[in-house]
N, C-alpha and C. Protein backbone atom coordinates (compact mmCIF):
# COMPACT_ATOMS: atom_id res chain seq x y z
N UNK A 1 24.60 204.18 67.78
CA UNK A 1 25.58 205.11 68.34
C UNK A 1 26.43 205.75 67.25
N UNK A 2 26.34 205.04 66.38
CA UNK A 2 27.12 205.79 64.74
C UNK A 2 26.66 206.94 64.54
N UNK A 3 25.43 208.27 64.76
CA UNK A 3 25.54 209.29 64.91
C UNK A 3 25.58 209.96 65.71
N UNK A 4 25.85 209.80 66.64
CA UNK A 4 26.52 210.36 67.83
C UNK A 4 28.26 210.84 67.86
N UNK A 5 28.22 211.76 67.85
CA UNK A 5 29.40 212.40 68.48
C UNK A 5 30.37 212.50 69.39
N UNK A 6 31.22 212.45 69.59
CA UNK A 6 32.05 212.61 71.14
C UNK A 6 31.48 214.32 71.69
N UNK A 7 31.64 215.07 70.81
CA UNK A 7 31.29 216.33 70.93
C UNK A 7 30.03 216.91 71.84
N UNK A 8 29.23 215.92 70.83
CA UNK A 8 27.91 216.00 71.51
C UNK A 8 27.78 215.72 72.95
N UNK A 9 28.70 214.92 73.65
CA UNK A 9 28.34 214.77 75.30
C UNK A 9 29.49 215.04 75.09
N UNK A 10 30.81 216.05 75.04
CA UNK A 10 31.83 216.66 75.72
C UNK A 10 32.52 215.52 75.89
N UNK A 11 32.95 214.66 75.08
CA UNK A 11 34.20 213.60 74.82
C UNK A 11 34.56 213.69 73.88
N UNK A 12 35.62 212.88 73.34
CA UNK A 12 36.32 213.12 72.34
C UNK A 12 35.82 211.82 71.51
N UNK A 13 35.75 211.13 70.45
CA UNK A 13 35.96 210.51 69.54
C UNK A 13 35.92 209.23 70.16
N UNK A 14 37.14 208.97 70.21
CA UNK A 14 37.75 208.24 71.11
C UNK A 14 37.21 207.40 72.20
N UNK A 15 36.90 208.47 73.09
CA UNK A 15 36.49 208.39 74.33
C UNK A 15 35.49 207.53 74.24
N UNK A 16 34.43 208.59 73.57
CA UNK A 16 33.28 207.93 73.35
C UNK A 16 32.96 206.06 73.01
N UNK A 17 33.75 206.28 72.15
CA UNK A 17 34.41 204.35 71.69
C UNK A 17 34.45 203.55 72.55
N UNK A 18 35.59 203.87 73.53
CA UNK A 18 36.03 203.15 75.08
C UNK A 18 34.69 203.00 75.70
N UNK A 19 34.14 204.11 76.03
CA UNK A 19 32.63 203.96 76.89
C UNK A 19 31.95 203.25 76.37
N UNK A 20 31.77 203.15 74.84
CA UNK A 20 30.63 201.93 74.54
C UNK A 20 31.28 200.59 74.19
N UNK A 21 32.37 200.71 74.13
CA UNK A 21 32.86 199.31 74.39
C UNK A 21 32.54 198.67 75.53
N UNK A 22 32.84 199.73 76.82
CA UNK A 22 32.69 199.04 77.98
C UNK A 22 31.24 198.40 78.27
N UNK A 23 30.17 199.40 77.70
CA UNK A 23 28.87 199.36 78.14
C UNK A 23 28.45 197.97 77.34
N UNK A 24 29.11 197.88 75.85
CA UNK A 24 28.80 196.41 75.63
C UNK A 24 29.39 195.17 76.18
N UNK A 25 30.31 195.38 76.71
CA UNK A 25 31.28 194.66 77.43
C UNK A 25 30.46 194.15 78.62
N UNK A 26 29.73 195.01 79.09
CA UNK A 26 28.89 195.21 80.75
C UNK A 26 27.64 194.18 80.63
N UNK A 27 27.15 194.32 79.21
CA UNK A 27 26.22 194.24 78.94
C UNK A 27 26.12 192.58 79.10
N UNK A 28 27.33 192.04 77.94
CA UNK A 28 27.36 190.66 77.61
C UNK A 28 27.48 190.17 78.85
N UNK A 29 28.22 190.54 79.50
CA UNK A 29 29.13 189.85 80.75
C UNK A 29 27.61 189.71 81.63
N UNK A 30 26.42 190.70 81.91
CA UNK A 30 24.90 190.51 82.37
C UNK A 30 24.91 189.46 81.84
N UNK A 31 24.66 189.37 80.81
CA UNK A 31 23.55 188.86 80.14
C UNK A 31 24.01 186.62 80.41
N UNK A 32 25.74 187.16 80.34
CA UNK A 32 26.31 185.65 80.75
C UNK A 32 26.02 185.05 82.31
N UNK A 33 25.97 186.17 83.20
CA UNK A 33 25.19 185.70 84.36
C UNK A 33 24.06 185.37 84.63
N UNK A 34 23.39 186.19 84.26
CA UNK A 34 22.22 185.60 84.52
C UNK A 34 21.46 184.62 83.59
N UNK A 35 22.28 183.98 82.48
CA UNK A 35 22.05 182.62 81.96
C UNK A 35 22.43 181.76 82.68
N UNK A 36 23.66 182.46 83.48
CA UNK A 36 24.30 181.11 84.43
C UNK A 36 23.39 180.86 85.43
N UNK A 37 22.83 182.19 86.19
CA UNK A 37 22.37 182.42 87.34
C UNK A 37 20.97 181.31 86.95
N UNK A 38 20.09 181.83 85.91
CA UNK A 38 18.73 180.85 85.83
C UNK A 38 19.00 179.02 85.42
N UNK A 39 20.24 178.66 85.22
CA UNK A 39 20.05 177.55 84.68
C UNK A 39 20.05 176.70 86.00
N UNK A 40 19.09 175.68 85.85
CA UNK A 40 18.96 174.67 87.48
C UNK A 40 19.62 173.68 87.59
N UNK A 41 20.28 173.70 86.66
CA UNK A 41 21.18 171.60 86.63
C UNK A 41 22.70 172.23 87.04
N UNK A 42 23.13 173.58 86.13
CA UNK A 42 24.68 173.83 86.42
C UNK A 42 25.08 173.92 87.62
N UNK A 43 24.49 174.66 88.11
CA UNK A 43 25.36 175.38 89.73
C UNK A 43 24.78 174.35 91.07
N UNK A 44 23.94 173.53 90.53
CA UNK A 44 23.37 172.52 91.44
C UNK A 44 24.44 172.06 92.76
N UNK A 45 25.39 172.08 92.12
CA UNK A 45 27.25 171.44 93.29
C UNK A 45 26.82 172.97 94.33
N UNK A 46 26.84 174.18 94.12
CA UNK A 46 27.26 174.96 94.53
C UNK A 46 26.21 175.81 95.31
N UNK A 47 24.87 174.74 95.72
CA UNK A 47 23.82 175.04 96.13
C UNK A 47 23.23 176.55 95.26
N UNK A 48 23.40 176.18 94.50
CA UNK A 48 22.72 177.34 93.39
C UNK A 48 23.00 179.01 93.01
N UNK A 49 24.44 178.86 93.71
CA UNK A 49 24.95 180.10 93.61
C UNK A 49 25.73 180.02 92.54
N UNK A 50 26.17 181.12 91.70
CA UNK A 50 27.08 181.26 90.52
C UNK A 50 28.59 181.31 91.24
N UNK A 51 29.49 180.22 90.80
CA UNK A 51 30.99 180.19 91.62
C UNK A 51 31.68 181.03 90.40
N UNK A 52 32.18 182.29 90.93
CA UNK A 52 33.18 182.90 90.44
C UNK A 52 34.87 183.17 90.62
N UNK A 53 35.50 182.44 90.26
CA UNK A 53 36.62 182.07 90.55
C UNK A 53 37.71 183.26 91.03
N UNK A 54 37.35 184.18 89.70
CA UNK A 54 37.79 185.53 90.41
C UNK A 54 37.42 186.44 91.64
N UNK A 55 35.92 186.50 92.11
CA UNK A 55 35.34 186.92 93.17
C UNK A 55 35.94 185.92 94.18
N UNK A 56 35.93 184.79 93.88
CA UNK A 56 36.56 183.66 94.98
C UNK A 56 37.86 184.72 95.39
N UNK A 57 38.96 184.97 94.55
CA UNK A 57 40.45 185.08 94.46
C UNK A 57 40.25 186.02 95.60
N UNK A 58 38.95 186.97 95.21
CA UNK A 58 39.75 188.61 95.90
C UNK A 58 38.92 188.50 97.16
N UNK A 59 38.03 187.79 97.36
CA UNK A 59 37.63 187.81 98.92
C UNK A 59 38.53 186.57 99.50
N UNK A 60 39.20 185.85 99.55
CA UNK A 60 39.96 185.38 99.63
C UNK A 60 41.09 186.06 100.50
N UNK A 61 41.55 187.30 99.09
CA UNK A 61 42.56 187.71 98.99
C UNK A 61 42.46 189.09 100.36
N UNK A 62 41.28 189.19 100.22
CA UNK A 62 40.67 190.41 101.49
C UNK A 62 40.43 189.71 103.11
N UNK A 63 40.19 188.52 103.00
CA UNK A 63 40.11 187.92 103.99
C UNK A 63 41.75 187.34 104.58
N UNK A 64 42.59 186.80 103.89
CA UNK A 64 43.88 186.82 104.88
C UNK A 64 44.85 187.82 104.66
N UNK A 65 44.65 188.97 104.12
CA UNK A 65 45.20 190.10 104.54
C UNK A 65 46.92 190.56 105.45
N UNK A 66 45.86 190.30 106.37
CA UNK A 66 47.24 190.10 107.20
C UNK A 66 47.53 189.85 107.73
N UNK A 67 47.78 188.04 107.22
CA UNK A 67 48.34 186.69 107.45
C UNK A 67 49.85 187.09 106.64
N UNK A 68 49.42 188.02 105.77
CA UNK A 68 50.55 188.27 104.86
C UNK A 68 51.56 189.62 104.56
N UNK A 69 50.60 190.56 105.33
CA UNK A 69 51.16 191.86 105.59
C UNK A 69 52.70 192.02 106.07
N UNK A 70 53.78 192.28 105.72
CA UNK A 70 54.74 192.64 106.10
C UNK A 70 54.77 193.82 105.93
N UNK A 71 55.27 194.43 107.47
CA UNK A 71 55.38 196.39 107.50
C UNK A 71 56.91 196.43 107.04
N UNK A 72 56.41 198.06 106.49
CA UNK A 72 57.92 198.25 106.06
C UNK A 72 57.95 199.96 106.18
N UNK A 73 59.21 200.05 105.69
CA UNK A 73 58.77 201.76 106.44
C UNK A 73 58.00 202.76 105.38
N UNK A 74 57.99 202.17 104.35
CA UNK A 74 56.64 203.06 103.74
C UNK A 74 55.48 202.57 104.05
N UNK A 75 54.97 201.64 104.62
CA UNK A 75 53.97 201.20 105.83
C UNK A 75 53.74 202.12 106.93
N UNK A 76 54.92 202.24 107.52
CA UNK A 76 55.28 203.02 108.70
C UNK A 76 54.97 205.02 108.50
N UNK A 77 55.60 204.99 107.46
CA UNK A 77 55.71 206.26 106.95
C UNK A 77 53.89 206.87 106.44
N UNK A 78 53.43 205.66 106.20
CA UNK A 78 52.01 206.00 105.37
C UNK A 78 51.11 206.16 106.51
N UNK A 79 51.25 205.43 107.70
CA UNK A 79 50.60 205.49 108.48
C UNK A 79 50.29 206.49 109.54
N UNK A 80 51.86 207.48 109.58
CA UNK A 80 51.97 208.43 110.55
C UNK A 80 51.85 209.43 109.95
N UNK A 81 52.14 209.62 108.34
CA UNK A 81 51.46 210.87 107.87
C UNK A 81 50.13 210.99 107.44
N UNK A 82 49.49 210.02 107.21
CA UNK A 82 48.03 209.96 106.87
C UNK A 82 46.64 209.90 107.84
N UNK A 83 47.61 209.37 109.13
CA UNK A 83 46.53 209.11 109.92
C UNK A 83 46.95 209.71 111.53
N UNK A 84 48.03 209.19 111.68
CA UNK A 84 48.70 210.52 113.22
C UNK A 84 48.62 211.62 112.85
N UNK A 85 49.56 211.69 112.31
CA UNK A 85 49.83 213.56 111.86
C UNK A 85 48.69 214.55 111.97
N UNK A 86 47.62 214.09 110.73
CA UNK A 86 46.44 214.88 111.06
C UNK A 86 45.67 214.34 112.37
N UNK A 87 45.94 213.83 113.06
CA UNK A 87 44.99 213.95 113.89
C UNK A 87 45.86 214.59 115.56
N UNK A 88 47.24 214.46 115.37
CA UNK A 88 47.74 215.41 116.63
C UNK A 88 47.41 216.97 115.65
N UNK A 89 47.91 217.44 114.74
CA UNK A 89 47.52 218.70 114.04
C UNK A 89 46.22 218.97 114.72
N UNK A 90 45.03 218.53 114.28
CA UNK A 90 43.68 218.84 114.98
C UNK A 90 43.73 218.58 116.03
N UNK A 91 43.81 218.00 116.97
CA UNK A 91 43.93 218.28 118.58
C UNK A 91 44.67 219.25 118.85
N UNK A 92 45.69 219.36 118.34
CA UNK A 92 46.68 220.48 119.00
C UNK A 92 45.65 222.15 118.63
N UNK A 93 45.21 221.89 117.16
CA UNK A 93 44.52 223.07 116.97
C UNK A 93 43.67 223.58 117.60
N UNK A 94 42.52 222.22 118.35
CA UNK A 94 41.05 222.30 118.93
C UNK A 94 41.98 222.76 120.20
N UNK A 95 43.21 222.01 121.19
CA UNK A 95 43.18 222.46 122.11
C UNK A 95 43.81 224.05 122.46
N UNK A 96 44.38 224.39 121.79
CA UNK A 96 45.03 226.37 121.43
C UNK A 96 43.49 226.91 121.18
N UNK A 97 43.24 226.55 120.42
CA UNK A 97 41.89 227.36 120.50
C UNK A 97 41.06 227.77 121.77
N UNK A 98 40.10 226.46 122.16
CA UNK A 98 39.94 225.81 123.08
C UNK A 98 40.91 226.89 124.63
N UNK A 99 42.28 226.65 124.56
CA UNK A 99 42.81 227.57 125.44
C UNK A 99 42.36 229.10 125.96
N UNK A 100 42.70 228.97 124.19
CA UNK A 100 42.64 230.69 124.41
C UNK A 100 40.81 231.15 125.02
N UNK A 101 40.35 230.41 124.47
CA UNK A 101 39.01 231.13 124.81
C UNK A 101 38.51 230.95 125.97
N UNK A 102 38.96 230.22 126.54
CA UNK A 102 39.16 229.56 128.42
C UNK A 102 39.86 230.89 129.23
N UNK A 103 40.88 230.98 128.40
CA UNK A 103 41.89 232.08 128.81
C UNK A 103 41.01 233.61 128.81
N UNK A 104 40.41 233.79 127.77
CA UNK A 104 39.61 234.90 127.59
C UNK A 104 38.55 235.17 128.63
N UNK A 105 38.16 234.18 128.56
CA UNK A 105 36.73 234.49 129.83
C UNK A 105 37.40 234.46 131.01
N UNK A 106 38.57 233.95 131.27
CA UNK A 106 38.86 233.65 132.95
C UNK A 106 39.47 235.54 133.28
N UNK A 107 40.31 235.68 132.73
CA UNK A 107 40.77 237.22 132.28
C UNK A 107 40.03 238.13 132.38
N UNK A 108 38.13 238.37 131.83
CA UNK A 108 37.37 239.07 131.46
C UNK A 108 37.05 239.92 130.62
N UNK A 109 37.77 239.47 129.32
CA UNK A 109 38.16 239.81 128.06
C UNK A 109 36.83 239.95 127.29
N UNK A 110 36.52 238.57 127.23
CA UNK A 110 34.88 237.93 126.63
C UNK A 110 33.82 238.27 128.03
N UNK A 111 32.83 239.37 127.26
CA UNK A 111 31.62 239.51 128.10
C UNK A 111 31.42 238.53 128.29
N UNK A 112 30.20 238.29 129.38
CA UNK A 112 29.17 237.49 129.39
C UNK A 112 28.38 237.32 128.18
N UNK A 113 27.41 238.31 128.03
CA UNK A 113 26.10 238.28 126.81
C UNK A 113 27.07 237.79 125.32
N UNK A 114 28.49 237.68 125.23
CA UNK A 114 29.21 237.27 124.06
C UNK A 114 29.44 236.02 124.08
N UNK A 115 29.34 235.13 125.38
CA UNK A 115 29.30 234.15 125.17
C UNK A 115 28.43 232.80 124.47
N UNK A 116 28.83 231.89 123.55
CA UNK A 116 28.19 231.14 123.07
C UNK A 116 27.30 230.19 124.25
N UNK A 117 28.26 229.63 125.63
CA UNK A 117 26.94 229.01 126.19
C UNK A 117 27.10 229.33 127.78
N UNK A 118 25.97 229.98 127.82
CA UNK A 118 25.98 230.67 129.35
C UNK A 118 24.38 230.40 130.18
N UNK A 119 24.20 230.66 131.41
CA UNK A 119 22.97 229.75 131.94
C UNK A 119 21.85 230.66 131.62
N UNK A 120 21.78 232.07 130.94
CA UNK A 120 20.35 233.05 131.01
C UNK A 120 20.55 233.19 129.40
């Protein structure tokens, strides 16, 4: 990787560094599993699965959730702008729409042959 460039793939110097750090980083950390993973005497306790203490932590940590959740009003606040809000916004939009074009045909505004679903 010593003649390689950051330039050359549109990174900087730098950059480039970090990325192959990581990729060796990725690499070892393979290469430590699956020594763990093939050896037959180690993980024997653990019916032959690799115990990862950290994977333990965060499914763990995903599984009692919220045993531990306390709401608070940026809870409150996150919830009604992210997930109410847009969704009365789009109903309210589908149903004005929706209106008007109800409104149009009952009126006789909108031909027939202009309509999207009609029986001929």
């Amino acid at each position: 990787m010593g003649q390689c460039k950051g330039s050359d793939f549109g990174v900087s110097d730098l950059e480039l560094k970090i990325i192959c750090d990581q990729v060796e980083r990725r690499k070892r950390y393979r290469e430590e599993f699956l020594k763990a993973r093939t050896d037959p005497c180690l993980h024997s306790k653990e019916a032959g699965y690799v115990f990862d203490p950290a994977i333990q932590r965060f499914l763990s940590l995903k599984n009692t959730h919220l045993e531990y959740f306390t709401p608070t009003f940026a809870n409150i606040r996150f919830g009604v702008c992210i997930i109410i809000l847009p969704m009365l916004t789009y109903g309210y939009a589908i149903w004005t729409q929706r209106t008007k074009i109800e409104w149009d045909r009952r009126c006789g505004k909108t031909k027939y042959r202009d309509r999207l679903f009609k029986f001929a």
